[in-house]
PDB file of N, CA and C in Angstrom:
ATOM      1  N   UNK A   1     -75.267 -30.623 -53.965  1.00  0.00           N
ATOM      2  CA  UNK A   1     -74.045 -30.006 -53.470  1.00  0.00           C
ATOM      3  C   UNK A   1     -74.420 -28.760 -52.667  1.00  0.00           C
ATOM      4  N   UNK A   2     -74.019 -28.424 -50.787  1.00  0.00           N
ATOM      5  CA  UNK A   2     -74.380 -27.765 -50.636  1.00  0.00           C
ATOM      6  C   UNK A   2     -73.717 -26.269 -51.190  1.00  0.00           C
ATOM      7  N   UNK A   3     -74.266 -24.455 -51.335  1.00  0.00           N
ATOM      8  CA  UNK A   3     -73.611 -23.826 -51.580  1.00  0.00           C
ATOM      9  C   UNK A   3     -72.663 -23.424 -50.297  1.00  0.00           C
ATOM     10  N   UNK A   4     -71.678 -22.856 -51.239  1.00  0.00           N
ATOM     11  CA  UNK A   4     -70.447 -22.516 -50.540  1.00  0.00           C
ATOM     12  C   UNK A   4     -70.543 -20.983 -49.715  1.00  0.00           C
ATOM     13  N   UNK A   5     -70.257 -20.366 -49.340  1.00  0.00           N
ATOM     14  CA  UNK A   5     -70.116 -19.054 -48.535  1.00  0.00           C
ATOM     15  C   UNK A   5     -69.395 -18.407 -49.332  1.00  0.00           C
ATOM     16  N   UNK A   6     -69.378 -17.429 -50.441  1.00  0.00           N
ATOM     17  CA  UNK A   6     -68.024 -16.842 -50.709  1.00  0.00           C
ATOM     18  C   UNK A   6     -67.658 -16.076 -49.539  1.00  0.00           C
ATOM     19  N   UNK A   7     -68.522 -15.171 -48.501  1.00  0.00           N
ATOM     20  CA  UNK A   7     -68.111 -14.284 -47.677  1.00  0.00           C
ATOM     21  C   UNK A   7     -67.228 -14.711 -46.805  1.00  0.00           C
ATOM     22  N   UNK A   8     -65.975 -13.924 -46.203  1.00  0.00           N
ATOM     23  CA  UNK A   8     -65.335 -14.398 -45.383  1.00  0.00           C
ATOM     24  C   UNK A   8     -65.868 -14.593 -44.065  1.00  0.00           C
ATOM     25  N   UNK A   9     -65.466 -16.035 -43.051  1.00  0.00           N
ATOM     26  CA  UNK A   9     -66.135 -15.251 -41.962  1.00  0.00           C
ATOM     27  C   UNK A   9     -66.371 -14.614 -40.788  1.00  0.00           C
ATOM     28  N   UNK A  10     -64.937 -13.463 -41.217  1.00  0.00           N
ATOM     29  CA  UNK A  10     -64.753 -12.438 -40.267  1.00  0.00           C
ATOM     30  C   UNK A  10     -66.117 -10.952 -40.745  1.00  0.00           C
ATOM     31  N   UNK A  11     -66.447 -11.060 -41.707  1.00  0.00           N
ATOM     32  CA  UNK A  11     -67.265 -10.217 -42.024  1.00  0.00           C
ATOM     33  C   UNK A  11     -68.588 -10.545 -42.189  1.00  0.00           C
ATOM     34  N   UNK A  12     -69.243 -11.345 -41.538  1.00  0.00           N
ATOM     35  CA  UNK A  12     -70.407 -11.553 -40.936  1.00  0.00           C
ATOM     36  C   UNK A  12     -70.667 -10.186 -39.755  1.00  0.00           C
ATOM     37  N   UNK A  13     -71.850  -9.740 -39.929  1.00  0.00           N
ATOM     38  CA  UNK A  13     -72.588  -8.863 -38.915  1.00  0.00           C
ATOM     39  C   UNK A  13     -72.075  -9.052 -37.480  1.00  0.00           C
ATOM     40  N   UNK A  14     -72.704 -10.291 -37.402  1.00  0.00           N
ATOM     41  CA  UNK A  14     -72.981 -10.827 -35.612  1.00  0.00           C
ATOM     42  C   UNK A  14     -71.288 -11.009 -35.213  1.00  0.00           C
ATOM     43  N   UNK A  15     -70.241 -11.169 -36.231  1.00  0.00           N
ATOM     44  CA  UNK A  15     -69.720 -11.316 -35.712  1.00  0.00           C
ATOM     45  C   UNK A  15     -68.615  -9.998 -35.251  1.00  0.00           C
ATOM     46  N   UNK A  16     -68.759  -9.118 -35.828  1.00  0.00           N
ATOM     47  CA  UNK A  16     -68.354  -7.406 -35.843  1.00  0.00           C
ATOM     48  C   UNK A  16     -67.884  -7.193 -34.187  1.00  0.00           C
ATOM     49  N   UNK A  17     -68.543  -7.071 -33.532  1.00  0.00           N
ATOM     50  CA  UNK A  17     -68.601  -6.836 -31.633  1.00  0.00           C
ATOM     51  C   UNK A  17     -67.803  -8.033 -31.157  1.00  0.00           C
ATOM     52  N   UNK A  18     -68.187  -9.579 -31.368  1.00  0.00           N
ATOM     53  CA  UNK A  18     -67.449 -10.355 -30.553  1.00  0.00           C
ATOM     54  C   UNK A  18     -66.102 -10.069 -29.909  1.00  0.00           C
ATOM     55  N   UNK A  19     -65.900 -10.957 -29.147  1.00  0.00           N
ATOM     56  CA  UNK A  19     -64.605 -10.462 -28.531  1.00  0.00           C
ATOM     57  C   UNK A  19     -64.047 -12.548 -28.482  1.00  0.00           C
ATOM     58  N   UNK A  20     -62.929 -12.463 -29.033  1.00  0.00           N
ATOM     59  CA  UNK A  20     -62.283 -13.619 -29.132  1.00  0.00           C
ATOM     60  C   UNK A  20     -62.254 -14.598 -27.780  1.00  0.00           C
ATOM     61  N   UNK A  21     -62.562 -14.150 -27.051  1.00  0.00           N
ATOM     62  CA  UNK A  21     -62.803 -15.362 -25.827  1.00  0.00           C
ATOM     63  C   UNK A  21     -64.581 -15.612 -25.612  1.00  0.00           C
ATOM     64  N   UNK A  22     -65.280 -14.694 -26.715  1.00  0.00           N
ATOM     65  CA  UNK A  22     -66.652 -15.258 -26.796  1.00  0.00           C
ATOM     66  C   UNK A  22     -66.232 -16.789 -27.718  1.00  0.00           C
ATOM     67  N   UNK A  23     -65.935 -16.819 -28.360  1.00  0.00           N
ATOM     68  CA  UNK A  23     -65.798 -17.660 -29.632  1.00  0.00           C
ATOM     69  C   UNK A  23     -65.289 -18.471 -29.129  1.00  0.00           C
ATOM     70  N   UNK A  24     -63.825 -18.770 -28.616  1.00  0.00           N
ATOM     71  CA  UNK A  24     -62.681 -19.647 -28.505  1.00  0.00           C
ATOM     72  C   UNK A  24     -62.571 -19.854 -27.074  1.00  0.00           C
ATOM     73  N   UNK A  25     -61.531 -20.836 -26.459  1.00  0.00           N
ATOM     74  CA  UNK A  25     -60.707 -21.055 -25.554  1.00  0.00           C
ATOM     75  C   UNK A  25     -59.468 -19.974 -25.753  1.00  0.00           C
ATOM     76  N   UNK A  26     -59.342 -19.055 -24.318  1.00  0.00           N
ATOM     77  CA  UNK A  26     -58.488 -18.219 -24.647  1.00  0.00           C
ATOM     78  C   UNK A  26     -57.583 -18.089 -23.419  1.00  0.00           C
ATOM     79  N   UNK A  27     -56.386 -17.411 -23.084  1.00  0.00           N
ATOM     80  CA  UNK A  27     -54.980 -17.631 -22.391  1.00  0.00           C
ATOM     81  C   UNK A  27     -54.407 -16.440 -22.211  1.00  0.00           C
ATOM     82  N   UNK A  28     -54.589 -15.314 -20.908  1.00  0.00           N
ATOM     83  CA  UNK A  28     -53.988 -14.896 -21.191  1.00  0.00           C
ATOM     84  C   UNK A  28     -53.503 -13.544 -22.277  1.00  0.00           C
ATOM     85  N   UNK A  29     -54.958 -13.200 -22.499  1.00  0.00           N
ATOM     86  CA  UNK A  29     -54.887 -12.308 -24.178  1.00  0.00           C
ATOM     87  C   UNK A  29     -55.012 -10.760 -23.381  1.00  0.00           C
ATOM     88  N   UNK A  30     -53.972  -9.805 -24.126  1.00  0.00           N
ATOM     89  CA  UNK A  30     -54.286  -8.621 -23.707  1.00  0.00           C
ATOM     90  C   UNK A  30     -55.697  -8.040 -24.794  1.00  0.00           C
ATOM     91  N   UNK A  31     -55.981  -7.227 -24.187  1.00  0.00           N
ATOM     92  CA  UNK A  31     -57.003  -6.229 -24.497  1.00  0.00           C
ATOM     93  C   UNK A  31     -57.307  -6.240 -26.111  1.00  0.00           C
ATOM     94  N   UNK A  32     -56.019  -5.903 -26.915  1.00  0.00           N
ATOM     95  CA  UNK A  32     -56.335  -5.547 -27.952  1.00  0.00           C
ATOM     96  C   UNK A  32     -56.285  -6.839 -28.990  1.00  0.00           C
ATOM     97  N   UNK A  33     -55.453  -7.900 -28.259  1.00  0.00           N
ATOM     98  CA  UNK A  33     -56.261  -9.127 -29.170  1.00  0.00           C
ATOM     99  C   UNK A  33     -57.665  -9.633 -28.922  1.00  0.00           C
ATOM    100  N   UNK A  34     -58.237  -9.392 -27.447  1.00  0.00           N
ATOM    101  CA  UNK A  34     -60.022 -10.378 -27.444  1.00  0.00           C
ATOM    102  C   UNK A  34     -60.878  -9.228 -28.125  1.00  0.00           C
ATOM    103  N   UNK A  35     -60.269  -8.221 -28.201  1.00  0.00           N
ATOM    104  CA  UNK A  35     -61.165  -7.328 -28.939  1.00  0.00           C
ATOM    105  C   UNK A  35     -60.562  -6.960 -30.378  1.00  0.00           C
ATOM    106  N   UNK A  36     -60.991  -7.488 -31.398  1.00  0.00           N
ATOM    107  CA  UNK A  36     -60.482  -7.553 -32.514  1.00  0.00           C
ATOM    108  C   UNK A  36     -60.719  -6.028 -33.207  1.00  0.00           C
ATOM    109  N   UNK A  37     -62.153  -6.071 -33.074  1.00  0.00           N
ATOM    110  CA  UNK A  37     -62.941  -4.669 -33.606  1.00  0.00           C
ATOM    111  C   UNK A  37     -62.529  -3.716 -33.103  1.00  0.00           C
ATOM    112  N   UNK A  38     -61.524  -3.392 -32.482  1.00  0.00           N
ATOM    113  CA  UNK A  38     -60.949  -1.925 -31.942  1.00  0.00           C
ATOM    114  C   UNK A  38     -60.015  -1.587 -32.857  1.00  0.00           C
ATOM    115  N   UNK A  39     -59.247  -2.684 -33.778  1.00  0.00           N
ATOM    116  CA  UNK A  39     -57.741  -2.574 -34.378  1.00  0.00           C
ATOM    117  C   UNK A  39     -58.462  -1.592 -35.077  1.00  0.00           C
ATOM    118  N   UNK A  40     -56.726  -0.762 -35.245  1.00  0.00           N
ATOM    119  CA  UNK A  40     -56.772   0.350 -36.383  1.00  0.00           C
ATOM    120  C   UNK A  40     -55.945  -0.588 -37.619  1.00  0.00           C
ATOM    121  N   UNK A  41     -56.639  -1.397 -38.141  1.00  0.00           N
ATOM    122  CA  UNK A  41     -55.662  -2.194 -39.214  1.00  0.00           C
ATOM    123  C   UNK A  41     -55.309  -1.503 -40.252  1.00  0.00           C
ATOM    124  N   UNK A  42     -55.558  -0.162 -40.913  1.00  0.00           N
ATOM    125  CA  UNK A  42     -55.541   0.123 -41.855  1.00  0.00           C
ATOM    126  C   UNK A  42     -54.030   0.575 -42.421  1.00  0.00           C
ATOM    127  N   UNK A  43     -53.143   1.028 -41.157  1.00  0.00           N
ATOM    128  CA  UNK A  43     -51.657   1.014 -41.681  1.00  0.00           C
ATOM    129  C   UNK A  43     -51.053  -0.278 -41.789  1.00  0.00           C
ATOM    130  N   UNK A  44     -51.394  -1.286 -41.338  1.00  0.00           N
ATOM    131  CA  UNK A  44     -50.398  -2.725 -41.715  1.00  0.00           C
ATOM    132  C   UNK A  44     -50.512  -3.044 -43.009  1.00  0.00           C
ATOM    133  N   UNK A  45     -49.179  -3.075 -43.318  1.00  0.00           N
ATOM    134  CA  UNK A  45     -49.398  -3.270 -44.696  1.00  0.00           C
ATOM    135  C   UNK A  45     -49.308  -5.010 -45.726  1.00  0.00           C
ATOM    136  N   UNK A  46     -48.962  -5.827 -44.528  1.00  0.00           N
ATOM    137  CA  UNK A  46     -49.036  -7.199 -44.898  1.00  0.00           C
ATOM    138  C   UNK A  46     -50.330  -7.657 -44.922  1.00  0.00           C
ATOM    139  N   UNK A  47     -51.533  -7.257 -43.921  1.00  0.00           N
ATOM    140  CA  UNK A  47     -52.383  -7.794 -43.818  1.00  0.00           C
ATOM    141  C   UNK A  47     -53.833  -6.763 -44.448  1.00  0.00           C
ATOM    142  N   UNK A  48     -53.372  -5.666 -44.962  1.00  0.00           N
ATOM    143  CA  UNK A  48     -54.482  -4.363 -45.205  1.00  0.00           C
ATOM    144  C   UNK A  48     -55.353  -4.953 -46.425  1.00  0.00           C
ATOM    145  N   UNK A  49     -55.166  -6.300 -47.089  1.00  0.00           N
ATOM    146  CA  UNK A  49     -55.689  -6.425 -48.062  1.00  0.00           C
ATOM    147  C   UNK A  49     -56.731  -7.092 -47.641  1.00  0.00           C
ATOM    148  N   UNK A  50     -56.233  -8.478 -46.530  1.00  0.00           N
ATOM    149  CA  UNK A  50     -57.365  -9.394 -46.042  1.00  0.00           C
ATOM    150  C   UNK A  50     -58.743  -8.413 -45.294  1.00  0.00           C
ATOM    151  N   UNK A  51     -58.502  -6.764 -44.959  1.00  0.00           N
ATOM    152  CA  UNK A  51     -59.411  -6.974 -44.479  1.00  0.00           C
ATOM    153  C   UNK A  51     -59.105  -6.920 -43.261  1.00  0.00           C
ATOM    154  N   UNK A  52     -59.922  -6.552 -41.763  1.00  0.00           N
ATOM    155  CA  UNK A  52     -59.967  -6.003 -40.776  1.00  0.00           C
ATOM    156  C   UNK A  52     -60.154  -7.069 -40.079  1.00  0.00           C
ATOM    157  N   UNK A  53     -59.148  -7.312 -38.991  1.00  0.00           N
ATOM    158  CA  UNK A  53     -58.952  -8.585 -38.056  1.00  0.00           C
ATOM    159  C   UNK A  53     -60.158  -8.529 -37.730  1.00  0.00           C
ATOM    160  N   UNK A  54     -60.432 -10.629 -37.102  1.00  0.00           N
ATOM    161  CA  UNK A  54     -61.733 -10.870 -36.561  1.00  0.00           C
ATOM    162  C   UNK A  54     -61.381 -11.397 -35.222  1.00  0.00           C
ATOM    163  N   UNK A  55     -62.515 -12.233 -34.814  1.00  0.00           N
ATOM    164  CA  UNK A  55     -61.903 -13.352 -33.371  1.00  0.00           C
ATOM    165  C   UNK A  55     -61.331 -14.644 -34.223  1.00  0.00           C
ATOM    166  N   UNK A  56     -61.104 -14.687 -35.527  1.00  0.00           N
ATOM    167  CA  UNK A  56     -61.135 -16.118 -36.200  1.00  0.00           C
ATOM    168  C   UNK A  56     -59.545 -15.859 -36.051  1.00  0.00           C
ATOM    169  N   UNK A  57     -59.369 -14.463 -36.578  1.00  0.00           N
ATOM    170  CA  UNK A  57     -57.816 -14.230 -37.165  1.00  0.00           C
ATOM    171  C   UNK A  57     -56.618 -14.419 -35.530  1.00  0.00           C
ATOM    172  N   UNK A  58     -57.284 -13.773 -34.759  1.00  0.00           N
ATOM    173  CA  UNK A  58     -56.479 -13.056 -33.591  1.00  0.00           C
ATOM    174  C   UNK A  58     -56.004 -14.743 -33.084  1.00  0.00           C
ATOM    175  N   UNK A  59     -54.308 -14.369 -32.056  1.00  0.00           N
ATOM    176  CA  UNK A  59     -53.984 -15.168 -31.410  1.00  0.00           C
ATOM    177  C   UNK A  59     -55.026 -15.744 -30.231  1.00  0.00           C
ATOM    178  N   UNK A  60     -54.755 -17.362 -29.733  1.00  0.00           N
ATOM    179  CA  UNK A  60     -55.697 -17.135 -28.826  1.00  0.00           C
ATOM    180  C   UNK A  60     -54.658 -17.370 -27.319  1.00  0.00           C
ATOM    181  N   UNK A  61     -53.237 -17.551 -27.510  1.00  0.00           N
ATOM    182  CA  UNK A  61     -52.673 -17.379 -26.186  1.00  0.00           C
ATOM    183  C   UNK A  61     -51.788 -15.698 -26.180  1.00  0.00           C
ATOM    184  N   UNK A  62     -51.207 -15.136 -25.351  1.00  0.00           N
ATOM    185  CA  UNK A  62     -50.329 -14.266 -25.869  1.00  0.00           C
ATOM    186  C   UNK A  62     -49.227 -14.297 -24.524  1.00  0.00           C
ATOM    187  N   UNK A  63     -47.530 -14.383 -24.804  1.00  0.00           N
ATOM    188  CA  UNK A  63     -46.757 -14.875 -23.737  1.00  0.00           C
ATOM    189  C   UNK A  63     -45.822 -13.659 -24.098  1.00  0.00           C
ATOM    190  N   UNK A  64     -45.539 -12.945 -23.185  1.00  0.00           N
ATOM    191  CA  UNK A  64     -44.905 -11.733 -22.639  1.00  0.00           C
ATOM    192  C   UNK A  64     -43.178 -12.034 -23.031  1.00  0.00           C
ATOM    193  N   UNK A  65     -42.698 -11.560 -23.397  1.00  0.00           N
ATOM    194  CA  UNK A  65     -41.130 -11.801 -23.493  1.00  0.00           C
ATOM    195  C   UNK A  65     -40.393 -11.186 -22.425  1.00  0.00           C
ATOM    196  N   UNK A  66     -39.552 -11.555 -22.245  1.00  0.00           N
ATOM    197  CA  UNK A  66     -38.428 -11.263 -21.474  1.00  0.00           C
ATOM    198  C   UNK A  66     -37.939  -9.995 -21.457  1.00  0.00           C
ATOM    199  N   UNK A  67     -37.459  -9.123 -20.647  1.00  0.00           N
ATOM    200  CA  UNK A  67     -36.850  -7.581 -21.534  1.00  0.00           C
ATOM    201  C   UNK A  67     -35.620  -7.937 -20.748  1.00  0.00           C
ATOM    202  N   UNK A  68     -35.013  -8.418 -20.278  1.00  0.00           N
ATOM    203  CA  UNK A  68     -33.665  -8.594 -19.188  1.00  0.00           C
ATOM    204  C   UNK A  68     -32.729  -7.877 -20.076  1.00  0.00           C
ATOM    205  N   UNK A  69     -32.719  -8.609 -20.937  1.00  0.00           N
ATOM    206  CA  UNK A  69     -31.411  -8.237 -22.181  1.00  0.00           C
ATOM    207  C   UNK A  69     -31.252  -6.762 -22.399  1.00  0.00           C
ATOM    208  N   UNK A  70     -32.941  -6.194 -23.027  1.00  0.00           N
ATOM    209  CA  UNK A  70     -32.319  -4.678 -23.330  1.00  0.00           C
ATOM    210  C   UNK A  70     -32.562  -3.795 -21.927  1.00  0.00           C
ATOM    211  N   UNK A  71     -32.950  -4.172 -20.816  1.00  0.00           N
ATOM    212  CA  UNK A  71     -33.001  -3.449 -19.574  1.00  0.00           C
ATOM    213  C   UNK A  71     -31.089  -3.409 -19.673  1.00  0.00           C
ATOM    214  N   UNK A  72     -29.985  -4.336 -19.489  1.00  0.00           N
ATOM    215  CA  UNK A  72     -29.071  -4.207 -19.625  1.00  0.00           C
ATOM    216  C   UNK A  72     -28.382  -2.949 -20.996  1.00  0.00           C
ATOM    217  N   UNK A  73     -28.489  -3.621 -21.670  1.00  0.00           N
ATOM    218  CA  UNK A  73     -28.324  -2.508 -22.814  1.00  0.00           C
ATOM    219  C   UNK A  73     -28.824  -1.033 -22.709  1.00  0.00           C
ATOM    220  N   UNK A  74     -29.998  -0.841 -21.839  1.00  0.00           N
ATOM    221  CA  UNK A  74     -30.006   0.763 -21.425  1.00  0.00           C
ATOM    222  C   UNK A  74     -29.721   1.071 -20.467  1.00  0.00           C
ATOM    223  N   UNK A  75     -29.170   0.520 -19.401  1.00  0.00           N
ATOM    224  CA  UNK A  75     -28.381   0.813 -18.809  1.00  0.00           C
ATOM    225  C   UNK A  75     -26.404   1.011 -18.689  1.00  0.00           C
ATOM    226  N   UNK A  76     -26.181   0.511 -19.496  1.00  0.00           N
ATOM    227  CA  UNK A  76     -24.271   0.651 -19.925  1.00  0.00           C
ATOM    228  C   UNK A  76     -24.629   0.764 -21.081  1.00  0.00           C
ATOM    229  N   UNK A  77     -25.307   0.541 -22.204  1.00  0.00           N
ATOM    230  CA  UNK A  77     -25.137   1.474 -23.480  1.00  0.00           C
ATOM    231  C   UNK A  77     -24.718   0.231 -25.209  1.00  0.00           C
ATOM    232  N   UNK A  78     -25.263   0.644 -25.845  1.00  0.00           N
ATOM    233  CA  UNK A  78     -24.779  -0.248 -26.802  1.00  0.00           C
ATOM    234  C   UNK A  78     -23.211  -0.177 -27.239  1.00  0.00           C
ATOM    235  N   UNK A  79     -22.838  -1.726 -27.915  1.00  0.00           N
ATOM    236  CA  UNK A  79     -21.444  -1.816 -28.029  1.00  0.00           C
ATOM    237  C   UNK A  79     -21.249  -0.839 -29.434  1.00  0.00           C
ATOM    238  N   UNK A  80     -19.566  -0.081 -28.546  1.00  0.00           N
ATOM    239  CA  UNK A  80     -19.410   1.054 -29.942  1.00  0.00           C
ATOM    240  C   UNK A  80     -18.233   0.454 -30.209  1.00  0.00           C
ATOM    241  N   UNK A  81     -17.141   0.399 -31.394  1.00  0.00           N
ATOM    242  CA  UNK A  81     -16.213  -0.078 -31.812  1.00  0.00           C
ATOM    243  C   UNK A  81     -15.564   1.489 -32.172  1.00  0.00           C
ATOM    244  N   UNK A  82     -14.778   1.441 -31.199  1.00  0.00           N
ATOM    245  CA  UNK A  82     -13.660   2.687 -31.310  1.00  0.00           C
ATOM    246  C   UNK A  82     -12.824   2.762 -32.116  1.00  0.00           C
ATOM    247  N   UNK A  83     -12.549   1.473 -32.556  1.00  0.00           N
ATOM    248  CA  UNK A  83     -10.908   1.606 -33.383  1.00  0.00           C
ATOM    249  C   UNK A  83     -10.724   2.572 -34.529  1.00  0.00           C
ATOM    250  N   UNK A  84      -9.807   2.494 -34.958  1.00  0.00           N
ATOM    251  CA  UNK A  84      -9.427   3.451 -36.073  1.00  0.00           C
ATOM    252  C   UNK A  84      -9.630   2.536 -37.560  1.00  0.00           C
ATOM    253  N   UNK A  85      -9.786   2.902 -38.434  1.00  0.00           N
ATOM    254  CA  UNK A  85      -9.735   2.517 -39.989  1.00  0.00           C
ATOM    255  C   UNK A  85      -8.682   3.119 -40.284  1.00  0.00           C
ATOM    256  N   UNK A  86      -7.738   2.016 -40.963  1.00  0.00           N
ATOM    257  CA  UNK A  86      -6.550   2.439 -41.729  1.00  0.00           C
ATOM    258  C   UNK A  86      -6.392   1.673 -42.707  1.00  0.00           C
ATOM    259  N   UNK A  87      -7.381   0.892 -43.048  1.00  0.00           N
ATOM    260  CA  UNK A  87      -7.604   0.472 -44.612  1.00  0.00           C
ATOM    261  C   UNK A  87      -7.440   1.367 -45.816  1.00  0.00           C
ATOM    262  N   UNK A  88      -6.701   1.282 -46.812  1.00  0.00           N
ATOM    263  CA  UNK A  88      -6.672   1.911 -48.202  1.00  0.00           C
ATOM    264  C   UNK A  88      -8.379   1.504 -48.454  1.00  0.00           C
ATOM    265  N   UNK A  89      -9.080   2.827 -49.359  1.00  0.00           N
ATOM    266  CA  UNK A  89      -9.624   2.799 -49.999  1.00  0.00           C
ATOM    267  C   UNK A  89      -9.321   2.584 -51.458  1.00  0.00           C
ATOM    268  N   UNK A  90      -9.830   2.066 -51.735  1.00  0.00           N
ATOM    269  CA  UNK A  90      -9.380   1.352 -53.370  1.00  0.00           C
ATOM    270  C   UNK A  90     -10.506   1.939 -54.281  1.00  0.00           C
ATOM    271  N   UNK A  91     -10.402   3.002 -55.046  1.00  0.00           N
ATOM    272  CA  UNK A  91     -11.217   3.787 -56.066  1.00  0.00           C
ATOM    273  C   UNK A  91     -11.813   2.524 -57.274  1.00  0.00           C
ATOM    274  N   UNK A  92     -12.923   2.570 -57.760  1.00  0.00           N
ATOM    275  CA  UNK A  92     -13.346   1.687 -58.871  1.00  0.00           C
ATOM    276  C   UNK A  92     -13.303   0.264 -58.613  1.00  0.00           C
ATOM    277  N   UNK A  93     -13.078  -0.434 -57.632  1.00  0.00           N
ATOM    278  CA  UNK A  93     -12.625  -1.498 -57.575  1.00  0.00           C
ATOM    279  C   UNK A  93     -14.099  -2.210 -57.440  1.00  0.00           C
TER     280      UNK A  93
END
């Protein structure tokens, strides 16, 4: 039976420097995904346990969203609801 690796293997040496389009087929990736080893991971708090992104972890396309919507919204302003409240408050209820 061969042995297993316990190490993960984002924490291999050689692989510390890579940059995710050494490794993979990549699309498109800004800066701070082909370079994994720059993240400051240490405030995320979903992922702070696994350990410091690699090229294994990172996306390998990355697609820009749209901003149309809130370019509108800063320009005329978010919706405010003027009306009045004339509901009874009902104590203990």
């Amino acid at each position: 039976m061969p042995e297993m690796d316990s190490e993960r293997p984002c924490t291999r040496y050689e692989d510390q420097d890579m940059r995710t389009s050494d490794a993979y087929k990549t699309n498109n990736l800004p800066f701070r995904f082909d370079h994994p080893s720059k993240w400051n991971y240490g405030n995320c708090v979903f992922n702070a346990s696994d350990g410091p992104p690699c090229i294994h972890t990172m996306p390998l396309t990355y697609h820009t969203r749209n901003h149309k919507y809130w370019e509108h919204l800063s320009s005329v302003g978010m919706y405010r609801n003027r009306g009045f409240n004339t509901a009874i408050d009902r104590a203990g209820a």
